[in-house]
Protein backbone atom coordinates (compact mmCIF):
# COMPACT_ATOMS: atom_id res chain seq x y z
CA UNK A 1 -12.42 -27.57 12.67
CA UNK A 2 -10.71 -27.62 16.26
CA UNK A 3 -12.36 -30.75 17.43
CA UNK A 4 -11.22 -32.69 14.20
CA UNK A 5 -7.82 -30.57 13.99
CA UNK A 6 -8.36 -29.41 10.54
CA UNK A 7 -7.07 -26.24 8.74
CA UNK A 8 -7.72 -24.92 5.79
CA UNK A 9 -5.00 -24.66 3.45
CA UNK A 10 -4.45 -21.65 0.31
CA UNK A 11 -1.92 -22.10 -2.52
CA UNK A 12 -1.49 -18.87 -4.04
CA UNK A 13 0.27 -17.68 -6.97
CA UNK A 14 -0.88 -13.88 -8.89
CA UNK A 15 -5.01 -14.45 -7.64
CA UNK A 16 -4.88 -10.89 -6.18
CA UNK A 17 -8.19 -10.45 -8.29
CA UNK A 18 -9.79 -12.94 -6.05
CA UNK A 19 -7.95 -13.53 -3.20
CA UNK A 20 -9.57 -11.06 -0.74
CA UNK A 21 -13.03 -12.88 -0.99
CA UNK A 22 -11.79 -16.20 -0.92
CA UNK A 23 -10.11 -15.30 2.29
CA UNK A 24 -12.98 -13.38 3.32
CA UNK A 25 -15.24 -16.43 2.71
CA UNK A 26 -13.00 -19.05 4.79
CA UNK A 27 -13.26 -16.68 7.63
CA UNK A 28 -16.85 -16.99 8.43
CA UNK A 29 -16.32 -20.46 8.56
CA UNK A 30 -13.06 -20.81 10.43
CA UNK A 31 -9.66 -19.30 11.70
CA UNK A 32 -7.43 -21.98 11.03
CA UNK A 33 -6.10 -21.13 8.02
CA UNK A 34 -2.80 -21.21 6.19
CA UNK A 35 -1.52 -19.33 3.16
CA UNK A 36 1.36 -20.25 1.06
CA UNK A 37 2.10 -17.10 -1.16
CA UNK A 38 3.90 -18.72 -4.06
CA UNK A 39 6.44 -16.38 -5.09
CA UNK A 40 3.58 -13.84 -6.23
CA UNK A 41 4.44 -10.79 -8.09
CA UNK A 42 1.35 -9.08 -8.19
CA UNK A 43 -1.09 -7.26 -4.96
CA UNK A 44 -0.66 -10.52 -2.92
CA UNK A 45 1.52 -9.73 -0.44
CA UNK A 46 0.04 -6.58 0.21
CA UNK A 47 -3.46 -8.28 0.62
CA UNK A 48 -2.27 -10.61 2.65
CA UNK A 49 -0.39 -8.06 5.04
CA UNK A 50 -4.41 -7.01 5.73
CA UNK A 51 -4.98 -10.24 7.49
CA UNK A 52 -2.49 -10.21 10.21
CA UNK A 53 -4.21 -13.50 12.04
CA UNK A 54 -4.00 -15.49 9.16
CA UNK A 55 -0.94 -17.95 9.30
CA UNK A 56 1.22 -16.83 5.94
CA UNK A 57 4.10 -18.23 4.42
CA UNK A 58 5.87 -16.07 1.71
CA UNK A 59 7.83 -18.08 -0.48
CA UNK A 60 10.46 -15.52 -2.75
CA UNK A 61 9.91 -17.61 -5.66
CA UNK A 62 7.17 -19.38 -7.36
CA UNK A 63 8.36 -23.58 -7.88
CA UNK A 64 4.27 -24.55 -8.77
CA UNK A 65 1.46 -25.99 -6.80
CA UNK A 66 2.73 -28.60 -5.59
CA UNK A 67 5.84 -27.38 -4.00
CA UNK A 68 3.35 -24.89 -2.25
CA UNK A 69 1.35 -27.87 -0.84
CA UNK A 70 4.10 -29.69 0.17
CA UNK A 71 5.29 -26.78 2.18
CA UNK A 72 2.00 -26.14 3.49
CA UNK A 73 1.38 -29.68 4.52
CA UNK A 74 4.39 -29.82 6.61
CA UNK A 75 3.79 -26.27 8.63
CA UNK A 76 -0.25 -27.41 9.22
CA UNK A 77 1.77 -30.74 10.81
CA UNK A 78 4.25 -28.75 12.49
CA UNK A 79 1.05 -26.58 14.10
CA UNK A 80 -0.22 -30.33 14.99
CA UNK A 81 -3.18 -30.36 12.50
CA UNK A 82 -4.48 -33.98 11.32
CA UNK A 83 -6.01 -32.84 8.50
CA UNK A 84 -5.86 -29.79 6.11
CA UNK A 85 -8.59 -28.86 3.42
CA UNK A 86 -7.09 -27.19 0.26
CA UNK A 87 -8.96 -24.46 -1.71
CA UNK A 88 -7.94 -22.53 -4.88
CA UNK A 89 -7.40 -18.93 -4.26
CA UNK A 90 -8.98 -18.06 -8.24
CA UNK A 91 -12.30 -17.70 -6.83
CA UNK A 92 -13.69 -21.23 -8.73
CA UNK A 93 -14.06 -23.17 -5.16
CA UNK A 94 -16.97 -21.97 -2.32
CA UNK A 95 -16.01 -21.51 0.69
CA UNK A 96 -19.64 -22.56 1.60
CA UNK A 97 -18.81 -25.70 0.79
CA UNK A 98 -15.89 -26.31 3.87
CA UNK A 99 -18.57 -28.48 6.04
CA UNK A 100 -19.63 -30.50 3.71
CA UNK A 101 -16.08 -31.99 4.25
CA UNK A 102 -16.01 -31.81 8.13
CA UNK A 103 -19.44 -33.80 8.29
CA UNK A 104 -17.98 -36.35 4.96
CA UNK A 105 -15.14 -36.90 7.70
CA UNK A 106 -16.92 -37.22 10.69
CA UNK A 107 -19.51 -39.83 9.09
CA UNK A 108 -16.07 -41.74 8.04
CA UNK A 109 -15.54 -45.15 9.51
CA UNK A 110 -11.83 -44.30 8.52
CA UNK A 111 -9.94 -41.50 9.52
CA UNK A 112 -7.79 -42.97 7.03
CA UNK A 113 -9.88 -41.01 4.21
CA UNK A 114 -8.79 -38.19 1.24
CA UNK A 115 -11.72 -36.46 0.04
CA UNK A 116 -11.85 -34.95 -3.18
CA UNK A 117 -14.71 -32.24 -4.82
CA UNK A 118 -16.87 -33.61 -7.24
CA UNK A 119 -17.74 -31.02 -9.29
CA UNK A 120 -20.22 -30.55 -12.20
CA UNK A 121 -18.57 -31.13 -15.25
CA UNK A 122 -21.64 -30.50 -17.46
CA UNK A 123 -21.71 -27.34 -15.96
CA UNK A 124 -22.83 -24.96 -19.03
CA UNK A 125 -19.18 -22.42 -17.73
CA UNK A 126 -17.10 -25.86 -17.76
CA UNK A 127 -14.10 -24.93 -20.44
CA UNK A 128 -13.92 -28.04 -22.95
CA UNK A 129 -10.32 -28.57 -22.15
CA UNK A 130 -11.55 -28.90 -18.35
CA UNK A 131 -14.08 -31.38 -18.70
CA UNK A 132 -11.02 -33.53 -21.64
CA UNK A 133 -8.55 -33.42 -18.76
CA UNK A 134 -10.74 -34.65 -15.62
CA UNK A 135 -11.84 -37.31 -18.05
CA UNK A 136 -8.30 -38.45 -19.41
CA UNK A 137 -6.92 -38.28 -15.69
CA UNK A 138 -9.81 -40.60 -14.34
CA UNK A 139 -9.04 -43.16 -16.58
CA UNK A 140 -5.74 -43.18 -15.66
CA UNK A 141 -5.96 -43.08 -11.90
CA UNK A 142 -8.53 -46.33 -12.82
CA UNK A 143 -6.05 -48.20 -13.59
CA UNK A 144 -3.35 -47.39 -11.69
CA UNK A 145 -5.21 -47.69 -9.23
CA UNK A 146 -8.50 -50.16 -9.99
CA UNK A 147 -10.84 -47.38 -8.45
CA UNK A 148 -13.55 -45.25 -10.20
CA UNK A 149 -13.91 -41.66 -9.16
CA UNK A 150 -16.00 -38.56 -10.56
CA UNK A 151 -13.46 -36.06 -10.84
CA UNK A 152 -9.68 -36.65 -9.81
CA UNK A 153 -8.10 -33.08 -10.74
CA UNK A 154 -10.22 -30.61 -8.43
CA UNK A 155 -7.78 -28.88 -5.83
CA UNK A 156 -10.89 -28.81 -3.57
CA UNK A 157 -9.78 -31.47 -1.29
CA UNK A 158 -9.74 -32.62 2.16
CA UNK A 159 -6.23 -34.37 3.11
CA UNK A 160 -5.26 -36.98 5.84
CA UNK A 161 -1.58 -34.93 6.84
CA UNK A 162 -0.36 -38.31 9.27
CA UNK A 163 -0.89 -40.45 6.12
CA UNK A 164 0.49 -37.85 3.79
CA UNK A 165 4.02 -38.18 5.87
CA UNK A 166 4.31 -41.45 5.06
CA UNK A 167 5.00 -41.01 1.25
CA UNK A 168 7.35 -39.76 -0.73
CA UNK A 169 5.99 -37.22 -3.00
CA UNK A 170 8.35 -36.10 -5.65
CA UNK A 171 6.44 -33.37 -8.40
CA UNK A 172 6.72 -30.00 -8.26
CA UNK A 173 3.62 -28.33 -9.99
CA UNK A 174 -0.09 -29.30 -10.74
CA UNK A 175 1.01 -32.81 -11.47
CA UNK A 176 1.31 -33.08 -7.82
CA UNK A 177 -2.41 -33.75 -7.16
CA UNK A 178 -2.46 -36.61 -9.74
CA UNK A 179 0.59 -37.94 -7.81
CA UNK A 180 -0.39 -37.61 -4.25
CA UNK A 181 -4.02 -39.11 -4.64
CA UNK A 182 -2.62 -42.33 -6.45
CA UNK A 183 0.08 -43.16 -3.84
CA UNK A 184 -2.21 -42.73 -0.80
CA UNK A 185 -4.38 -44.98 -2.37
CA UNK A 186 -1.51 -47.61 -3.18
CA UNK A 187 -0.53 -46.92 0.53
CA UNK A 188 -4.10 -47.77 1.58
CA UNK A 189 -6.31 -44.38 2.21
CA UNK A 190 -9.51 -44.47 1.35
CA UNK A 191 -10.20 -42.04 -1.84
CA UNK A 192 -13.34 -40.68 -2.40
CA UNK A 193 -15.11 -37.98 -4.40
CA UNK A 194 -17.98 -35.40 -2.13
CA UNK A 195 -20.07 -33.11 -4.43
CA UNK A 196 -18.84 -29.58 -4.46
CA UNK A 197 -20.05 -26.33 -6.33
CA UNK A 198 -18.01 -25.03 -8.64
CA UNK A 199 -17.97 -21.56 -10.40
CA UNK A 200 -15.67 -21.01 -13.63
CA UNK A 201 -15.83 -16.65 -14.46
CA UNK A 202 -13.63 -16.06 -17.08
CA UNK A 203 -13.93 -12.40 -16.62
CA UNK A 204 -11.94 -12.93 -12.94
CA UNK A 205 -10.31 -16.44 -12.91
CA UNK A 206 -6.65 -16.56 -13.69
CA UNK A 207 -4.98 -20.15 -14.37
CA UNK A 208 -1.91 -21.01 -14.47
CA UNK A 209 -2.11 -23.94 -16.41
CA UNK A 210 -0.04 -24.20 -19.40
CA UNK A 211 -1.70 -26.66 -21.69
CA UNK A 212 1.93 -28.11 -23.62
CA UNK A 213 3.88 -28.33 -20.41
CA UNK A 214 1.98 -28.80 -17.91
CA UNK A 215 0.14 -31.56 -19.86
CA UNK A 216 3.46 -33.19 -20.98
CA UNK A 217 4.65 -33.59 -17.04
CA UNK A 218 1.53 -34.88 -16.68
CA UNK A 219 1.28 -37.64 -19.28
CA UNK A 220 5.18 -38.39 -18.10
CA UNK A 221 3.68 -38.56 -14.31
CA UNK A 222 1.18 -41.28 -15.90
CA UNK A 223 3.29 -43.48 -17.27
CA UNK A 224 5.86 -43.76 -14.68
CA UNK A 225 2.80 -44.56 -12.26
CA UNK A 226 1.16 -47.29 -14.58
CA UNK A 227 4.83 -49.18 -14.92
CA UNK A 228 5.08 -48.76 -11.38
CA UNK A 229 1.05 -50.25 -10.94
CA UNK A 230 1.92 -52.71 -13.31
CA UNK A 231 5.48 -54.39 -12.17
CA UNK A 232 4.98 -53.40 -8.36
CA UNK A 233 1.82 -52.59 -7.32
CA UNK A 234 -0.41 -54.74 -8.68
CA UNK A 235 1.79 -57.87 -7.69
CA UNK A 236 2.27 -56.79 -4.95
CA UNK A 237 -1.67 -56.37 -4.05
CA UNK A 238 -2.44 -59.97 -5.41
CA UNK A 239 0.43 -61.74 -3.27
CA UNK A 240 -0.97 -59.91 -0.25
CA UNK A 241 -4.41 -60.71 -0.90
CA UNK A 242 -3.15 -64.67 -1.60
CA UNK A 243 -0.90 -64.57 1.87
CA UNK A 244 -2.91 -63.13 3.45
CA UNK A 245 -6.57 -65.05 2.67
CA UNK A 246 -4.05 -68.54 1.94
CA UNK A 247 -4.29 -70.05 -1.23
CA UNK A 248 -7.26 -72.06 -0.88
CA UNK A 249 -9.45 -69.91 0.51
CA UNK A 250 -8.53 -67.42 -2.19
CA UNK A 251 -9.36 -69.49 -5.04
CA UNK A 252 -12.60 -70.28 -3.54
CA UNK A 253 -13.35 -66.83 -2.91
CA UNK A 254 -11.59 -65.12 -5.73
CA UNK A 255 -12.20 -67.97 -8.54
CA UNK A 256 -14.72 -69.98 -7.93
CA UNK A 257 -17.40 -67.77 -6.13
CA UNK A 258 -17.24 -65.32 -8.47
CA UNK A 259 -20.04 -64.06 -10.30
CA UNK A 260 -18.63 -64.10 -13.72
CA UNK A 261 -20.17 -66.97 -15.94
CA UNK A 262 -17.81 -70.19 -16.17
CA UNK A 263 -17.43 -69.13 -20.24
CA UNK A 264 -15.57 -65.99 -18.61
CA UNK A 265 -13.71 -67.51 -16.04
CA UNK A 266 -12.72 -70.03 -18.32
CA UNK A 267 -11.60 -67.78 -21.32
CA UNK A 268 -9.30 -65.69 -18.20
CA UNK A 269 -7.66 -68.83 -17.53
CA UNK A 270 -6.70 -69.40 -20.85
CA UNK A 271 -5.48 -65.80 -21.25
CA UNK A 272 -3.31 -66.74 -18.40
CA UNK A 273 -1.93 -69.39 -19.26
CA UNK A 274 -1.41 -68.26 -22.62
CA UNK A 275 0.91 -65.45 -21.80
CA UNK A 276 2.39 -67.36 -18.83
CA UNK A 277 3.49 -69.16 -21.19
CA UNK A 278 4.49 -67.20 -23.99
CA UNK A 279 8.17 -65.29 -23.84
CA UNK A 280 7.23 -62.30 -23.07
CA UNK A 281 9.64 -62.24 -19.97
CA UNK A 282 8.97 -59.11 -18.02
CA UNK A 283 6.12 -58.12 -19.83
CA UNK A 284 3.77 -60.76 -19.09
CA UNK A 285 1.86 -58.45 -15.51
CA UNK A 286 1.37 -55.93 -18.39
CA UNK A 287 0.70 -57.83 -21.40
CA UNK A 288 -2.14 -59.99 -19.25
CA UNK A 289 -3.82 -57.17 -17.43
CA UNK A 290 -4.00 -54.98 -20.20
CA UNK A 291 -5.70 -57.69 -22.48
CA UNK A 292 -7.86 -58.80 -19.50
CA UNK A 293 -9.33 -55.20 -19.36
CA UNK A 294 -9.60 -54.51 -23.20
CA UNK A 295 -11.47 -58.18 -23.82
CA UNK A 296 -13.47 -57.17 -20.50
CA UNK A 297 -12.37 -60.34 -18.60
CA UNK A 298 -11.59 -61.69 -14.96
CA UNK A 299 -8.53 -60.13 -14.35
CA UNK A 300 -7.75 -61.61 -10.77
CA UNK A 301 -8.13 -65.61 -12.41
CA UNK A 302 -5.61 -64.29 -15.77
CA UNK A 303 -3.24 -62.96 -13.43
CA UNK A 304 -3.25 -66.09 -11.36
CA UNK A 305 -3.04 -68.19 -14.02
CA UNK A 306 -0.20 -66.36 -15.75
CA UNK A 307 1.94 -67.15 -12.94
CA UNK A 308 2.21 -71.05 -14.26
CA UNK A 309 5.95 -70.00 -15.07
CA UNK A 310 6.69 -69.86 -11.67
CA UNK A 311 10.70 -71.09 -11.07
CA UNK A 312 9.98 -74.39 -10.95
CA UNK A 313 8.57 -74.99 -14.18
CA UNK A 314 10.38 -72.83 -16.34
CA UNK A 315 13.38 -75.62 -17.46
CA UNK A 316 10.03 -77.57 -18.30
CA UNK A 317 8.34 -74.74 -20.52
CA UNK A 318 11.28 -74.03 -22.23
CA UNK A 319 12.45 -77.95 -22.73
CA UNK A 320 8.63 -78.39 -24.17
CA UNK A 321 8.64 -75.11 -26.10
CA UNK A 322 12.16 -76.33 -28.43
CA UNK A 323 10.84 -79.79 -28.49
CA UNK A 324 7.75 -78.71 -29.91
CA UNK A 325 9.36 -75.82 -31.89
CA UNK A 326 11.64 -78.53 -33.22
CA UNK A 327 8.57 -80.63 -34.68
CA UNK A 328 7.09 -77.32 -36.80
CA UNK A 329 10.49 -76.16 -38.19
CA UNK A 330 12.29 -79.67 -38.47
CA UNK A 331 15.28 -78.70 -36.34
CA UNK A 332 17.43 -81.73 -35.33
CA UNK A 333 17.96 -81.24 -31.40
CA UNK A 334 20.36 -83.37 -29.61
CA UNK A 335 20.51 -82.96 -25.36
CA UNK A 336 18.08 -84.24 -22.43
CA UNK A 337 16.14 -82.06 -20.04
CA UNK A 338 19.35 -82.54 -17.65
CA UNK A 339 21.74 -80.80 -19.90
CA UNK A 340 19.17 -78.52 -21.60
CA UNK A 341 18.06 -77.13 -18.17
CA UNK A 342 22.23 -76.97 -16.90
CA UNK A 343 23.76 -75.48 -19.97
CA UNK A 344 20.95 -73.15 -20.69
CA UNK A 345 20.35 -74.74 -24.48
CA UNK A 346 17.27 -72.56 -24.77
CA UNK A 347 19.75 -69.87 -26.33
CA UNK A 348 21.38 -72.05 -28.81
CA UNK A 349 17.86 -72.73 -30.43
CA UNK A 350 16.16 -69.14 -29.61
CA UNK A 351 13.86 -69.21 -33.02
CA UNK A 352 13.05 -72.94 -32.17
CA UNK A 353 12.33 -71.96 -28.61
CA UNK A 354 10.00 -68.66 -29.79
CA UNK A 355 8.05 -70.58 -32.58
CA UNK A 356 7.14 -73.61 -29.59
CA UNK A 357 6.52 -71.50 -27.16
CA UNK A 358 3.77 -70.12 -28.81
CA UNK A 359 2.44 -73.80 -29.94
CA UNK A 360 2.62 -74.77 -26.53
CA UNK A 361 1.19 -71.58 -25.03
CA UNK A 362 -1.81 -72.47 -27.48
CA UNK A 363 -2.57 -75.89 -26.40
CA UNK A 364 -1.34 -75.49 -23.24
CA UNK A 365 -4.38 -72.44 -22.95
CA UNK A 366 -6.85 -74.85 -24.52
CA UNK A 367 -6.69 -77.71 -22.42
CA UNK A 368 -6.54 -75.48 -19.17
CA UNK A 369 -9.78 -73.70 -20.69
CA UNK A 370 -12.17 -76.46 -21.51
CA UNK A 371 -10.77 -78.21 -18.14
CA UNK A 372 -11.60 -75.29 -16.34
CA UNK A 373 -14.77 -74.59 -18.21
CA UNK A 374 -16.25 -77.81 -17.64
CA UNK A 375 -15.17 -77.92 -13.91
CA UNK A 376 -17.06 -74.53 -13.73
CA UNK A 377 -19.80 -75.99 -15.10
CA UNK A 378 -19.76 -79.38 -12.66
CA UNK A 379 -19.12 -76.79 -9.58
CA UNK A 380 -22.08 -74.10 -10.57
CA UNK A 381 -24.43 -76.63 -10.82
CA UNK A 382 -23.61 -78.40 -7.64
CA UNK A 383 -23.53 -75.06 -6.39
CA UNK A 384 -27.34 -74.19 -7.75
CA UNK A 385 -28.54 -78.19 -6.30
CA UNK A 386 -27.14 -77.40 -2.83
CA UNK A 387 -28.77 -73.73 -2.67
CA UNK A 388 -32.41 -75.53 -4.41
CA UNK A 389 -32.58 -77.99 -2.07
């Protein structure tokens, strides 16, 4: 613990049934520990008055788990730790298990690393509403964040506390640990899940979750993060993968090596270019991610190839979409590209403009997906000549 200056952090809030032997149990393993009493009103303060080594902070009222960790954070930083492990003070977390995430850190090529317990969630004591939530959370932090993990909502964690300053965490309560794991990834920590033991007695554990609220802050949490992912994030990942690989070599990496069958690749394109196309302005990240993941498809080529309305072809799209629009409904249209493009036209015809844009999205997805299939096909083969021979 003093070599890789690491503490151990305690959130506590009315665990006096437990506390004791959860502090008793970090002891034999270390003295670097920290205790945030949360505005407790039952035995804690008196329990904790029996450990007069043991770094305390007495809060006088309780604001949730996350406020606790926040505050705990900063004092381990202020006491120049790198790195603080948290455990639950409800008796549920082993103590046992603290070197498991000293030796998970010190086999780390990155420092730059979160650990998080994997615990057994078809543990025979697991509550059913457990097992729901660790499953609904991992989906989401999947897609917010494009990584897979185990379990994303045990407090048994090992935290990076230089990384941690760099981002600006916001939620109060358990929330907290949904938001804190999914911005260090975005910020570029390495997240990873490190089996734990886990032991759920209902006779002794007390939780504080409350299944409407708590929930409900949780789902709002979600769904700021996956607009965020979606508008910010996400873009923001592919244009510094493009910059920073260039262009070329990206597509050749990214597109063309890739081991999804040309049929696949060439279907993505299409999906691209179909809702590049379409005018879905400002939902089009969203609309062609999500479909790439429900229709299980490349979603690195569809979001490239959505970006054919980039600024310089948009008068063009549009001017195409009302001519074409103009053919199915009969409308009589009277300007050029020059004025159409300079007076903004587009709005005087919006039901023309809608109705083409979707005839053009179609073609336009067809011929980009048979040209890109059968280039695929002229590539892979050259591809499977040069590797035969």
């Amino acid at each position: 613990m003093q070599q890789l200056k690491c503490c151990v952090l305690v959130p506590t809030y009315n665990n006096a049934g437990t506390l004791q032997r959860v502090l008793d149990g970090i002891l034999e393993y270390t003295r670097h520990v920290i205790v945030i009493n949360d505005g407790a009103t039952d035995a804690t303060s008196a329990i904790l008055s029996a450990y007069p080594k043991v770094h305390s902070i007495q809060l006088p009222k309780n604001k949730g788990k996350g406020n606790a960790l926040r505050i705990g954070f900063q004092e381990a930083r202020a006491l120049d730790y790198d790195f603080a492990i948290t455990i639950d003070s409800d008796g549920q977390h082993f103590p046992e298990d603290i070197p498991v995430f000293l030796r998970a850190l010190q086999a780390s090529e990155t420092k730059n690393v979160l650990f998080i317990g994997a615990r057994n969630m078809e543990q025979s004591d697991v509550p059913g509403k457990s097992s729901f939530g660790n499953k609904f959370s991992n989906f989401w932090f999947r897609f917010e964040t494009g990584k897979w993990l185990e379990d994303t909502q045990c407090g048994y964690r090992l935290y990076p506390l230089r990384e941690l300053e760099k981002l600006k965490l916001l939620t109060p309560r358990f929330e907290f640990e949904i938001e804190v794991i999914v911005k260090a990834s975005w910020n570029g920590t390495l997240v990873e899940n490190i089996p734990v033991r886990i032991s759920y007695d209902e006779a002794e554990r007390v939780s504080h979750f409350r299944t409407v609220p708590d929930f409900t802050r949780i789902s709002v949490l979600n769904t700021w993060l996956v607009i965020k992912a979606i508008f910010y994030i996400k873009p923001r990942d592919f244009f510094r993968k493009v910059k920073k690989k260039g262009l070329q070599k990206f597509l050749r990496e990214n597109v063309l090596q890739h081991d999804d069958s040309p049929k696949k690749k060439a279907l993505s394109i299409a999906l691209g270019v179909f809702i590049g196309i379409t005018p879905f302005w400002g939902f089009q990240t969203l609309l062609v991610f999500a479909l790439a993941v429900f229709l299980k498809l490349n979603k690195v080529i569809a979001l490239t190839f959505s970006n054919i309305s980039i600024p310089p072809l948009i008068p063009f799209i549009l001017y195409l979409s009302v001519q074409l629009g103009a053919l199915v409904t009969g409308d009589e249209l009277r300007f050029s590209i020059e004025n159409f493009a300079a007076n903004f036209q587009v709005l005087k015809h919006l039901k023309t403009y809608v109705i083409g844009s979707f005839v053009l999205a179609v073609l336009a997805s067809l011929l980009f997906g048979f040209v890109g299939y059968f280039s695929l096909m002229v590539l892979s083969r050259r591809k499977m000549t040069v590797d035969n021979g």
